[in-house]
N, C-alpha and C. Protein backbone atom coordinates (compact mmCIF):
# COMPACT_ATOMS: atom_id res chain seq x y z
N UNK A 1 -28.07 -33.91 3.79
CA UNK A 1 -29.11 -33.04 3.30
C UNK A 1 -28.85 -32.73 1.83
N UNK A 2 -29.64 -32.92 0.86
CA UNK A 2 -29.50 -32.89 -0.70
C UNK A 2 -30.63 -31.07 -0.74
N UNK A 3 -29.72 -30.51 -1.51
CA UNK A 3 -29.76 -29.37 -2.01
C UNK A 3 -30.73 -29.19 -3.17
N UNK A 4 -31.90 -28.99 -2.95
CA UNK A 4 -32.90 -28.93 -4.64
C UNK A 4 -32.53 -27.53 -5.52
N UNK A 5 -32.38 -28.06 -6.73
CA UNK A 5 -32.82 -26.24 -7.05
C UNK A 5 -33.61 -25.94 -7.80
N UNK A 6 -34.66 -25.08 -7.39
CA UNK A 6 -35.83 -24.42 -8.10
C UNK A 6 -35.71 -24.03 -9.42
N UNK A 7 -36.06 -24.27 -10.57
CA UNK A 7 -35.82 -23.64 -11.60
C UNK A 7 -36.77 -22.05 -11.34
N UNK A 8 -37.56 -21.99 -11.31
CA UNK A 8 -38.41 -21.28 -11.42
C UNK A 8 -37.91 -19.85 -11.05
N UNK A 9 -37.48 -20.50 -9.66
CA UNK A 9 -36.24 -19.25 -8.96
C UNK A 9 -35.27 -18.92 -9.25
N UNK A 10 -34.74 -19.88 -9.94
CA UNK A 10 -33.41 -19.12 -10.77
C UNK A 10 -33.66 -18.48 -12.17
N UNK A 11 -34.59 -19.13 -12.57
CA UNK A 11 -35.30 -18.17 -13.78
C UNK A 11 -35.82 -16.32 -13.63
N UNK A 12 -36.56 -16.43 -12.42
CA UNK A 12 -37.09 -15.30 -11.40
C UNK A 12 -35.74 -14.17 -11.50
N UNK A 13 -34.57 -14.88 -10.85
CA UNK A 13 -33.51 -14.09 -10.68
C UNK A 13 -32.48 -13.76 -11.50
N UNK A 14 -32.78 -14.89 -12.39
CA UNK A 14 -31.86 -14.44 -13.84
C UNK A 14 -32.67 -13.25 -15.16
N UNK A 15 -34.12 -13.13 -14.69
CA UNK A 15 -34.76 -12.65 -15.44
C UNK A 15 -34.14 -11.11 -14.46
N UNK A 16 -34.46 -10.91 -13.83
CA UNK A 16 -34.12 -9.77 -12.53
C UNK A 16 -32.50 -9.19 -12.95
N UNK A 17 -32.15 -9.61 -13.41
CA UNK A 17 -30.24 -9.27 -13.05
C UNK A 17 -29.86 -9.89 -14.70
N UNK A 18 -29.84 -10.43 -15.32
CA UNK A 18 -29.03 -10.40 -16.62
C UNK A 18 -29.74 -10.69 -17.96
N UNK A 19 -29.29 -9.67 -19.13
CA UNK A 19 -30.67 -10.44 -20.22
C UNK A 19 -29.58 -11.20 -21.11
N UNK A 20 -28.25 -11.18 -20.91
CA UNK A 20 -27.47 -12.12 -22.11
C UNK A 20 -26.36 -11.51 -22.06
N UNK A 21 -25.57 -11.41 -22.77
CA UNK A 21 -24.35 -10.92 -22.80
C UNK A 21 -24.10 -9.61 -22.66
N UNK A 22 -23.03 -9.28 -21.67
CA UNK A 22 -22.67 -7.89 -21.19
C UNK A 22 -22.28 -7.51 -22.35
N UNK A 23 -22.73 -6.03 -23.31
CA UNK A 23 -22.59 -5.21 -24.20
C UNK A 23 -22.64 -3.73 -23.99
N UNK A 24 -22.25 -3.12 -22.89
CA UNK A 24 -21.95 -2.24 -22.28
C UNK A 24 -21.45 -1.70 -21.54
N UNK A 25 -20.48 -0.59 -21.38
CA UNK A 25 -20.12 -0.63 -19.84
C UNK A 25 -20.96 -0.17 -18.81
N UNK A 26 -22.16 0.36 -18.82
CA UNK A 26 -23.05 0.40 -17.72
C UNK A 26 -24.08 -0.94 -17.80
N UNK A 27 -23.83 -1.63 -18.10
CA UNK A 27 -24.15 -2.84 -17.99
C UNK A 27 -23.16 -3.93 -17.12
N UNK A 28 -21.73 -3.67 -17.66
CA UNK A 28 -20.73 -4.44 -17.04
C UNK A 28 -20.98 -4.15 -15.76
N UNK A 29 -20.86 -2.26 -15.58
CA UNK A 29 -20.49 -1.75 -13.87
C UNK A 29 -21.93 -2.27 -13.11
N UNK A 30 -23.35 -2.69 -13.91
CA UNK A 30 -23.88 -3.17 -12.94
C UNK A 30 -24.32 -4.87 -12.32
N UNK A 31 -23.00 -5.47 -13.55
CA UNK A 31 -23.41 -6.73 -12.92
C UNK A 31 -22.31 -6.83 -12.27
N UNK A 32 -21.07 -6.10 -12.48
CA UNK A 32 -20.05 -6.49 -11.28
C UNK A 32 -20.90 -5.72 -10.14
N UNK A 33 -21.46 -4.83 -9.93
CA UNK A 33 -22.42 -4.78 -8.45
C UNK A 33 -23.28 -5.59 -7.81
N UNK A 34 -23.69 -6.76 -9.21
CA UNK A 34 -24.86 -7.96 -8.50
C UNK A 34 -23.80 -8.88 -7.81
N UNK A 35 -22.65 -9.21 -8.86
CA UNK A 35 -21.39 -10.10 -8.18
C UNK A 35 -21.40 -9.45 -7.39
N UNK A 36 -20.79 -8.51 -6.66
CA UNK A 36 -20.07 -8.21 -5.65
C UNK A 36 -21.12 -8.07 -4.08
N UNK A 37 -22.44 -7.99 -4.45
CA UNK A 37 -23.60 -8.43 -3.24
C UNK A 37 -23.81 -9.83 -3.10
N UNK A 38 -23.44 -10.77 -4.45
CA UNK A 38 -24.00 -12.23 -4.20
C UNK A 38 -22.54 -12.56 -3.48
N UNK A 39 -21.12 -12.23 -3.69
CA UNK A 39 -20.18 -12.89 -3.32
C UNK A 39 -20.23 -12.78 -1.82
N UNK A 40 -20.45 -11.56 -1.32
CA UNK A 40 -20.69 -11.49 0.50
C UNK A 40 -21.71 -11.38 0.66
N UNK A 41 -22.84 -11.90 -0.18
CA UNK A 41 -23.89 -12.42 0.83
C UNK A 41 -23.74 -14.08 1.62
N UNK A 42 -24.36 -13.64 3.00
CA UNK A 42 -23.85 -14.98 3.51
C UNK A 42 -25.46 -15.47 3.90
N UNK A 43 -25.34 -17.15 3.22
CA UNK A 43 -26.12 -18.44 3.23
C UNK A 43 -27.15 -18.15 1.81
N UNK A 44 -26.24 -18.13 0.81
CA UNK A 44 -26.79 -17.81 -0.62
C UNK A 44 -27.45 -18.72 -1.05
N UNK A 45 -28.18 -19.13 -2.01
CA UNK A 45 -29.42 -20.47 -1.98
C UNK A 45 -28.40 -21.11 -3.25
N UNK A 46 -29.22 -22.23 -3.51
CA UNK A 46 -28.13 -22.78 -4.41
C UNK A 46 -28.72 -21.70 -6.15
N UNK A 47 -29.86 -21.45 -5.96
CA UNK A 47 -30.07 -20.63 -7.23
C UNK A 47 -29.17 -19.49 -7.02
N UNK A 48 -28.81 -18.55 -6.33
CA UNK A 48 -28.34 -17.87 -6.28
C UNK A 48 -26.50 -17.79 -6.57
N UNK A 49 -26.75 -19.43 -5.69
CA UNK A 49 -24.79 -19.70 -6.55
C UNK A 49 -24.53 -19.86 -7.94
N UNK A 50 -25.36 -20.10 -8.50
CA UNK A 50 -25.82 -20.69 -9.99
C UNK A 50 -25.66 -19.26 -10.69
N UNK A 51 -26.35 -18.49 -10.37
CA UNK A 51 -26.90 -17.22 -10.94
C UNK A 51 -25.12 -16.09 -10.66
N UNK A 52 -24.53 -16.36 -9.81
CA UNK A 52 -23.37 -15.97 -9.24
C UNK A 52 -22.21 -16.33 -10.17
N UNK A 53 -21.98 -17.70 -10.40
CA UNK A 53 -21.10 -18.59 -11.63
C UNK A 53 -21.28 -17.66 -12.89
N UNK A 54 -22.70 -17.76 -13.30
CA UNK A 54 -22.88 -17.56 -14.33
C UNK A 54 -22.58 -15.90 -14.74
N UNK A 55 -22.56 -15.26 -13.88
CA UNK A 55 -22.31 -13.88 -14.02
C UNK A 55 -21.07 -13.69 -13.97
N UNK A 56 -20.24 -14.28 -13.54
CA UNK A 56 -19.06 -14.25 -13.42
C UNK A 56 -18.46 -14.57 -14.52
N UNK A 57 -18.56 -15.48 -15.39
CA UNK A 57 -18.40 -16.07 -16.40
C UNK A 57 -18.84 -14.92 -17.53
N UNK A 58 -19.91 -14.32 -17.30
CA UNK A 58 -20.26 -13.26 -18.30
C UNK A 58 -18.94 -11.89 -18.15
N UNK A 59 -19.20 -11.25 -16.84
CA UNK A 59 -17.55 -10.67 -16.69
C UNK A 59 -16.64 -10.95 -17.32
N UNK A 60 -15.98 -12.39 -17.65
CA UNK A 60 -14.68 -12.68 -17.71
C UNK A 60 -14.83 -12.67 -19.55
N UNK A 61 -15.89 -13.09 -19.70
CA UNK A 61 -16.29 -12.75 -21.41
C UNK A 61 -15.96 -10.93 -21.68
N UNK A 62 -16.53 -10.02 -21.41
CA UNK A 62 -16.56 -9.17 -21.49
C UNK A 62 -15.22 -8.85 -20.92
N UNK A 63 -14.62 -8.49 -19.35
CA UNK A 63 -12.98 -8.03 -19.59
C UNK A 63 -12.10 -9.01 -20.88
N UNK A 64 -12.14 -9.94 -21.24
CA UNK A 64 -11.47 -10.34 -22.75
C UNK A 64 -11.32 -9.84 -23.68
N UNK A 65 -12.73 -9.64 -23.44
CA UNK A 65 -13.19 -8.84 -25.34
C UNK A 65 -12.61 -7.37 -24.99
N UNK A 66 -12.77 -6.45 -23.90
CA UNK A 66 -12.54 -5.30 -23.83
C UNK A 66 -11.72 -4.58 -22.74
N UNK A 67 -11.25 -5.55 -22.44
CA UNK A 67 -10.02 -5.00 -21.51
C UNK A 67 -8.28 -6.26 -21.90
N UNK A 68 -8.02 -6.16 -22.94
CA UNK A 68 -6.99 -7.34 -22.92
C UNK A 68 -6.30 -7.21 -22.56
N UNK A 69 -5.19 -7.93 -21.47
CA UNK A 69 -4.32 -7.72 -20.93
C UNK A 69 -3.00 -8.61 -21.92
N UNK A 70 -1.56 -8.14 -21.87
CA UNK A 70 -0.50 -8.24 -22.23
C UNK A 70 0.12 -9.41 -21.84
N UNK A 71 0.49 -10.65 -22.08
CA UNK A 71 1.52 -11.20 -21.41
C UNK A 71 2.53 -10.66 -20.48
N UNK A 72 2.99 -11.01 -19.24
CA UNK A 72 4.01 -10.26 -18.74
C UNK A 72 4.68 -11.32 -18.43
N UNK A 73 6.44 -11.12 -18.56
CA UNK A 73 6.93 -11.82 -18.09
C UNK A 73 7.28 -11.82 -16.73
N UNK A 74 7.90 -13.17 -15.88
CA UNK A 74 7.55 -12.65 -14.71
C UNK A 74 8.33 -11.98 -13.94
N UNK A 75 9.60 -11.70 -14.38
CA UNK A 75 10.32 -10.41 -13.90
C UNK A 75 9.57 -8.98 -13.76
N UNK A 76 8.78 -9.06 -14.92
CA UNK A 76 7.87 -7.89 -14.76
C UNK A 76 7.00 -7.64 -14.13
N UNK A 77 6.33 -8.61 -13.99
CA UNK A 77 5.07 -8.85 -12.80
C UNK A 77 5.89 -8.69 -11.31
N UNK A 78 7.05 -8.88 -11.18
CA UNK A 78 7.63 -8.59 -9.90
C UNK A 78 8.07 -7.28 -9.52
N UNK A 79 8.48 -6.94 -10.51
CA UNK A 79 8.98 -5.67 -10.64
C UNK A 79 7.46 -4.46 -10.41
N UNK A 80 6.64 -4.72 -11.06
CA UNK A 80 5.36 -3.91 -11.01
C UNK A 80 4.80 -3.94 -9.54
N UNK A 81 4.87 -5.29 -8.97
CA UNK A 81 4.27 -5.63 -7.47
C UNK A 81 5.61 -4.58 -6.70
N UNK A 82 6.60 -4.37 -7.22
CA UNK A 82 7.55 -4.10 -6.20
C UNK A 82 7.26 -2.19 -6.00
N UNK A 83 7.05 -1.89 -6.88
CA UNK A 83 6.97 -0.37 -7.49
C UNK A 83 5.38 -0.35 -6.73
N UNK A 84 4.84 -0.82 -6.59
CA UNK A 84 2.77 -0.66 -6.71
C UNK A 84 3.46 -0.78 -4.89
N UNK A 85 4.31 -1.70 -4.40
CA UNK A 85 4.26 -2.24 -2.76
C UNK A 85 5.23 -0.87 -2.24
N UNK A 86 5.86 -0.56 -3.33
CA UNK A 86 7.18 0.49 -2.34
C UNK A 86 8.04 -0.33 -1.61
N UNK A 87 8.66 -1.75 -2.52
CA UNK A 87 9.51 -2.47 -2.17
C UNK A 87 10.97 -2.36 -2.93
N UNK A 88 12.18 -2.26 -2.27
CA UNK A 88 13.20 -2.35 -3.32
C UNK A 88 14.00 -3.53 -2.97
N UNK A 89 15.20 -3.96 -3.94
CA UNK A 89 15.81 -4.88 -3.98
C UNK A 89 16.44 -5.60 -2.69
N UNK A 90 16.58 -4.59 -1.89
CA UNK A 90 17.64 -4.66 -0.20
C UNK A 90 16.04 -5.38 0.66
N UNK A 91 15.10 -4.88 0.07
CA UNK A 91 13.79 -5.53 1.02
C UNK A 91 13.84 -6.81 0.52
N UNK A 92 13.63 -6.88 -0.82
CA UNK A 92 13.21 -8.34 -0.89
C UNK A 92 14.38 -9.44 -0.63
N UNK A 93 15.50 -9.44 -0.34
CA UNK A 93 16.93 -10.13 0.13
C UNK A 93 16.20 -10.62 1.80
N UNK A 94 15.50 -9.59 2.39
CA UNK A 94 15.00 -9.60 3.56
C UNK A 94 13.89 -10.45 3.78
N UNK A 95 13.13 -10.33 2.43
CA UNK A 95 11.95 -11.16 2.42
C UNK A 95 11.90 -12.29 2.45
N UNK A 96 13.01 -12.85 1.27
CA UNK A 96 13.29 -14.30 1.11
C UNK A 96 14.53 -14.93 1.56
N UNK A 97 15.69 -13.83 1.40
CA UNK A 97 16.71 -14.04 2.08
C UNK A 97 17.66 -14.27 1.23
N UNK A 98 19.24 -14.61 0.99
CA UNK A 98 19.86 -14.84 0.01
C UNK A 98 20.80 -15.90 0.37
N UNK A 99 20.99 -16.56 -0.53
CA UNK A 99 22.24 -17.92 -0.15
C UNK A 99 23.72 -17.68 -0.78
């Protein structure tokens, strides 16, 4: 079965939900709300996966520009998961084990 996709309808729904680049944060908080209905909606059309990508992609533009995150090394990134989990050193020996 070959999948068509409507322009018309994805035009329809891109006109509905995004005019161009996220330049706000009440703009951001409401297209991460369109993501977050298209991601669990279940049997999404193919315009709608399209329209889903593309918003997503607009997100990841926008947290860049305005949320930058730090390099971490990855001791640190473990260390942060361990503190955020309420894990200490005697757990994780347990977790993975030691030789």
């Amino acid at each position: 079965m070959t999948l068509t996709f409507d322009q018309t309808a994805y035009r329809n729904l891109l006109a509905e939900v995004a005019s161009g680049a996220i330049e706000t944060e009440e703009e951001y908080e409401r297209v991460l709300k369109v993501v977050e209905q298209l991601t669990f909606k279940k049997n999404r059309t193919t315009e709608e996966q399209a329209l889903h990508k593309l918003l997503v992609i607009l997100i990841e533009a926008y947290e860049t520009q305005n949320y930058p995150m730090d390099r971490s090394a990855p001791h640190e990134i473990l260390q942060h998961i361990m503190e955020v989990s309420g894990i200490s050193q005697a757990d994780l020996v347990n977790i993975i084990g030691y030789n």
